[in-house]
Each structure stands twice: as structure tokens, then as C-alpha cells.
C-alpha atoms as a PDB file:
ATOM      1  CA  UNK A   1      97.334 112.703 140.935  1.00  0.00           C
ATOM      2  CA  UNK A   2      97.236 110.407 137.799  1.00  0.00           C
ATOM      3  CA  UNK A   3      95.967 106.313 138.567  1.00  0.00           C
ATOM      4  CA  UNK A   4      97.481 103.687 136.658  1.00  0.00           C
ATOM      5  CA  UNK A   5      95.599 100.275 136.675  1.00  0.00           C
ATOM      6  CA  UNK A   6      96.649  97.065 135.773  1.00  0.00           C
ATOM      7  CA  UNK A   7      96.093  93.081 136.402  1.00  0.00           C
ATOM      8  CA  UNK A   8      93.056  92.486 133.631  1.00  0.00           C
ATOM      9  CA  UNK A   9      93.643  89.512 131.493  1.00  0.00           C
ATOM     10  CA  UNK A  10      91.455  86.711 130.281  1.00  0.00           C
ATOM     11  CA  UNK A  11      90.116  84.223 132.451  1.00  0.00           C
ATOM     12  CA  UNK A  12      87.672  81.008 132.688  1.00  0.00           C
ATOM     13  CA  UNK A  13      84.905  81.279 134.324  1.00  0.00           C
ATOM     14  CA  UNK A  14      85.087  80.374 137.986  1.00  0.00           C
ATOM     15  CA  UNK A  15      88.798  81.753 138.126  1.00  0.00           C
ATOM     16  CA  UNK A  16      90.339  84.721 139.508  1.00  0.00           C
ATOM     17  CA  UNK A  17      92.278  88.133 138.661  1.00  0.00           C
ATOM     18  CA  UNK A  18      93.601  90.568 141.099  1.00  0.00           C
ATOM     19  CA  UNK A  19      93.369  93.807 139.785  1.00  0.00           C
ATOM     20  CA  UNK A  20      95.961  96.957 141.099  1.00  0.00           C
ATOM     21  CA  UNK A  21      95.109 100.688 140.894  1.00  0.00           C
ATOM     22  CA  UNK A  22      98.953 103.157 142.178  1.00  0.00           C
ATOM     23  CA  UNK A  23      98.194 106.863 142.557  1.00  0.00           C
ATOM     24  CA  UNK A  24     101.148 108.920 141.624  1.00  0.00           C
ATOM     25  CA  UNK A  25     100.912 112.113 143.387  1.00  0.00           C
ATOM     26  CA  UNK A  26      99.587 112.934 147.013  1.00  0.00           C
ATOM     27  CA  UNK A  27      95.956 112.042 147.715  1.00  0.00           C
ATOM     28  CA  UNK A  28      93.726 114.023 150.077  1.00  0.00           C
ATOM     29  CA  UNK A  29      93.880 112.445 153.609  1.00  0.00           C
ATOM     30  CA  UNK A  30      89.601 112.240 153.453  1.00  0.00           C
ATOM     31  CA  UNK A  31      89.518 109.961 150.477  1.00  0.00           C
ATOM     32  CA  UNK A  32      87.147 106.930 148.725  1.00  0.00           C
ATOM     33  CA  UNK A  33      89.046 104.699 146.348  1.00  0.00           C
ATOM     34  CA  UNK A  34      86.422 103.041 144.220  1.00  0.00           C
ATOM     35  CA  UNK A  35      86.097 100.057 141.641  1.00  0.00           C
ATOM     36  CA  UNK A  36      83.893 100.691 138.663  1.00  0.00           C
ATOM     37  CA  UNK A  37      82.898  98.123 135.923  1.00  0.00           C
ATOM     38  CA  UNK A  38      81.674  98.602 132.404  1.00  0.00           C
ATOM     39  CA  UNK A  39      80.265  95.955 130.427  1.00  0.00           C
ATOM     40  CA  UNK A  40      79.772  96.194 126.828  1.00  0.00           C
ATOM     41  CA  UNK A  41      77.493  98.157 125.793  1.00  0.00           C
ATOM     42  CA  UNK A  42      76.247  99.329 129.449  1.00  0.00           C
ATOM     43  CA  UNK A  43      76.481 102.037 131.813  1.00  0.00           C
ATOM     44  CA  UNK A  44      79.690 102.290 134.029  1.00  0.00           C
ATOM     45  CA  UNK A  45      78.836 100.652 137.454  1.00  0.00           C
ATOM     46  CA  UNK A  46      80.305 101.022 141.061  1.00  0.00           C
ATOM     47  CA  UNK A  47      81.734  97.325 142.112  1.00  0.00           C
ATOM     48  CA  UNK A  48      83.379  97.954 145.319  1.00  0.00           C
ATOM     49  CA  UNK A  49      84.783 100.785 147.738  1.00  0.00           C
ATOM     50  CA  UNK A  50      86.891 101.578 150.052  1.00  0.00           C
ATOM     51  CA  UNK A  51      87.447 104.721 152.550  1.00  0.00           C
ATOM     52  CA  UNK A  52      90.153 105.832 154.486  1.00  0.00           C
ATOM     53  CA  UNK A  53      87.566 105.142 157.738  1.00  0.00           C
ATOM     54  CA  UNK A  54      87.504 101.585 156.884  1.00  0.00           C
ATOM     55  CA  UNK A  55      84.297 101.382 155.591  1.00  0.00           C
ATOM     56  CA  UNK A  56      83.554  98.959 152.461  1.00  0.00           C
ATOM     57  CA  UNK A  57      81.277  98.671 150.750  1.00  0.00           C
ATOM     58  CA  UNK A  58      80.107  95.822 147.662  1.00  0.00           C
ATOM     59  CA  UNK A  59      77.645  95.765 144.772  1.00  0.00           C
ATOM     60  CA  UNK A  60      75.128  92.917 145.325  1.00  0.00           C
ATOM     61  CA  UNK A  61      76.752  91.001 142.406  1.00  0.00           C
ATOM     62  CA  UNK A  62      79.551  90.797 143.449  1.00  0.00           C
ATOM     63  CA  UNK A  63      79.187  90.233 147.480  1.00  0.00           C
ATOM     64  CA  UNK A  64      81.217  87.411 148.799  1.00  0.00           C
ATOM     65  CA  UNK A  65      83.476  87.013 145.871  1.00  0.00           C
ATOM     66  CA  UNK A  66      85.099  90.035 145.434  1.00  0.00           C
ATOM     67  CA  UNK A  67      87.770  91.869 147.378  1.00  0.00           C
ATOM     68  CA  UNK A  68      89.028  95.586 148.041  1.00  0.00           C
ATOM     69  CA  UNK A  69      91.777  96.083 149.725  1.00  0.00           C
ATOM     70  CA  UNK A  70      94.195  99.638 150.290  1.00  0.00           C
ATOM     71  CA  UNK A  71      97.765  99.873 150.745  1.00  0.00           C
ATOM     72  CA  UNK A  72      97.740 103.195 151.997  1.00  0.00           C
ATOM     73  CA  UNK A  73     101.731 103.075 152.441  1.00  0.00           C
ATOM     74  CA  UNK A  74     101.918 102.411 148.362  1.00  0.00           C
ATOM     75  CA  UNK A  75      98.483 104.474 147.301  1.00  0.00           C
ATOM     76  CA  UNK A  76      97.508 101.553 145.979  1.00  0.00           C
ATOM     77  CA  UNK A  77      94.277  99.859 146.333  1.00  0.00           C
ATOM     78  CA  UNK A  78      93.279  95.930 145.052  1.00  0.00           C
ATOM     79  CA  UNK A  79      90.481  94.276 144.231  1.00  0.00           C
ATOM     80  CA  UNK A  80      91.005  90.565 144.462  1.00  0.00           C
ATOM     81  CA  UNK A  81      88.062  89.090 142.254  1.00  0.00           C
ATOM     82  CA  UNK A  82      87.356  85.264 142.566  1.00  0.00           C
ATOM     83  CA  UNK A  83      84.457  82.929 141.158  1.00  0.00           C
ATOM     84  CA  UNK A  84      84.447  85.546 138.348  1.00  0.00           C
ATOM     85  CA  UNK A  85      81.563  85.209 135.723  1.00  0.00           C
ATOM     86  CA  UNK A  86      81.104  85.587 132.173  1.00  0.00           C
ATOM     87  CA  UNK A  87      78.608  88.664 133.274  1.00  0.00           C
ATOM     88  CA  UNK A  88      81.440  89.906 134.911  1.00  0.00           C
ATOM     89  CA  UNK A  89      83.416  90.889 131.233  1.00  0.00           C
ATOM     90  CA  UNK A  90      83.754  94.456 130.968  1.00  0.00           C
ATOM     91  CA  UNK A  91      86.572  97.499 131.426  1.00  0.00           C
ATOM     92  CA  UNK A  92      87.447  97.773 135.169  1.00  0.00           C
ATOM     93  CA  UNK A  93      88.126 101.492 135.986  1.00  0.00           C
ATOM     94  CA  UNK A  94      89.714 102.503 139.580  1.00  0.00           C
ATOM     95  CA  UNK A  95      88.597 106.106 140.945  1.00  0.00           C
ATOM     96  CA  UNK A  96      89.593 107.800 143.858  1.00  0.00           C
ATOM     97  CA  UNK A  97      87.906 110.854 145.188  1.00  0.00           C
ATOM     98  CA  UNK A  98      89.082 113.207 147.999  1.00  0.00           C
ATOM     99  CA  UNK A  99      89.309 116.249 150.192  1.00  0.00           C
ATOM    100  CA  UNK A 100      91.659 118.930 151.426  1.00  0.00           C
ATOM    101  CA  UNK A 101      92.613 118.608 148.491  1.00  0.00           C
ATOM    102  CA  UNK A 102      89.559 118.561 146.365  1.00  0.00           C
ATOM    103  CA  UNK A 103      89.709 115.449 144.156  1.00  0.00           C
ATOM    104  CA  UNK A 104      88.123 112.978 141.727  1.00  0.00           C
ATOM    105  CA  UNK A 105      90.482 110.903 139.515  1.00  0.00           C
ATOM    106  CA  UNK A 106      90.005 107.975 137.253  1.00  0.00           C
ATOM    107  CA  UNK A 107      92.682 105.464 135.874  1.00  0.00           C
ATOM    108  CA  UNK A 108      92.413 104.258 132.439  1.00  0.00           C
ATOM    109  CA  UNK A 109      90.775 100.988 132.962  1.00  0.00           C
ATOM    110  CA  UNK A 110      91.767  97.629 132.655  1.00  0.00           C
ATOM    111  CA  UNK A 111      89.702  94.915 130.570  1.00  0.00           C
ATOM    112  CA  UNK A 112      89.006  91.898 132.104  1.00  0.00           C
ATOM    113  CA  UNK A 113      87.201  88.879 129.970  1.00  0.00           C
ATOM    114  CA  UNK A 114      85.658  86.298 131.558  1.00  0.00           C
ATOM    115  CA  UNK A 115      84.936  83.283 129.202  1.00  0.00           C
ATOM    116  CA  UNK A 116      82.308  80.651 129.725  1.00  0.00           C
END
């Protein structure tokens, strides 16, 4: 399974991006897709997931103004990010981690910069 992600770009602050994550390859039917960020100069964080249960979950900062969303049909998961912050610069990386099969893939990030 290889991820590709794409939709980062530069963007005022108070706008929005929608970012895309496609899995090439057959995911295990138990699977988390995840959104990660990583600011400059910080530790890679967990934004947003999303299993194949339904259950989603959202980082405190980010709670009411960001969106994940799966497209199970297309492997493809979204995260629709709105009344985005200067804090909120950084390399977005999608992950997805599965089982039967075993699992845990990143994409190659996408760098979103939020200017004030």
C-alpha cells in the first residue's frame, strides 16, 4: 500500500484547505486512517482519525474546525480544515494502520502555511 497526499498550499489565516490522502493497494478491512501534523521544529502530532467503525476522533486544537472524512469506495480519506491558524503551519502527514493484513503506512506529507 503506498499513500499519496495532496491539497497543502498557502493560506490566510481564517481560510481553509482540504487536504486528500489515496491508498494505492488493498487496505486491511480493520483499519484507522489518521491525520498527523508537524510544525517546525516540533514533534509530529495526531490531528484527527478516522476508523472503519465510524469512530472519530479530534485533537483539542483543532475541535470544531477541522474535518475527517473516508471515501472508503476511493481509499481515500479528507480532512477539510477551516478557520485555520498561523499555529496551524506545519507538514500534514496521512497514516493508515490496519489488520488482516498487518499494516502501518505513511504518505509523504503535504505542507500547509498558514499566514497571519
Amino acid at each position: 500500500v503506498q499513500l499519496q497526499a495532496s491539497g497543502g498550499g498557502l493560506v490566510q489565516a481564517g481560510g481553509s484547505l482540504r487536504l486528500s490522502c489515496a491508498a494505492s493497494g488493498r487496505i486491511g478491512r480493520f483499519n484507522t486512517w489518521n491525520w498527523y501534523r508537524q510544525a517546525p521544529g516540533q514533534q509530529r502530532e495526531l490531528v484527527a482519525l478516522a476508523s472503519n467503525t465510524g469512530d472519530i476522533n479530534y485533537a483539542d486544537f483543532v475541535k470544531g474546525r477541522f474535518t475527517i472524512s473516508r471515501d472508503n469506495a476511493k481509499n481515500t480519506v479528507y480532512l477539510q480544515m477551516d478557520s485555520l491558524l498561523p499555529e496551524g503551519t506545519g507538514v500534514y502527514y496521512c497514516n493508515v494502520v490496519s489488520i488482516l493484513p498487518t499494516a502501518d503506512v505513511w504518505g509523504q506529507g503535504t505542507l500547509v502555511t498558514v499566514s497571519s
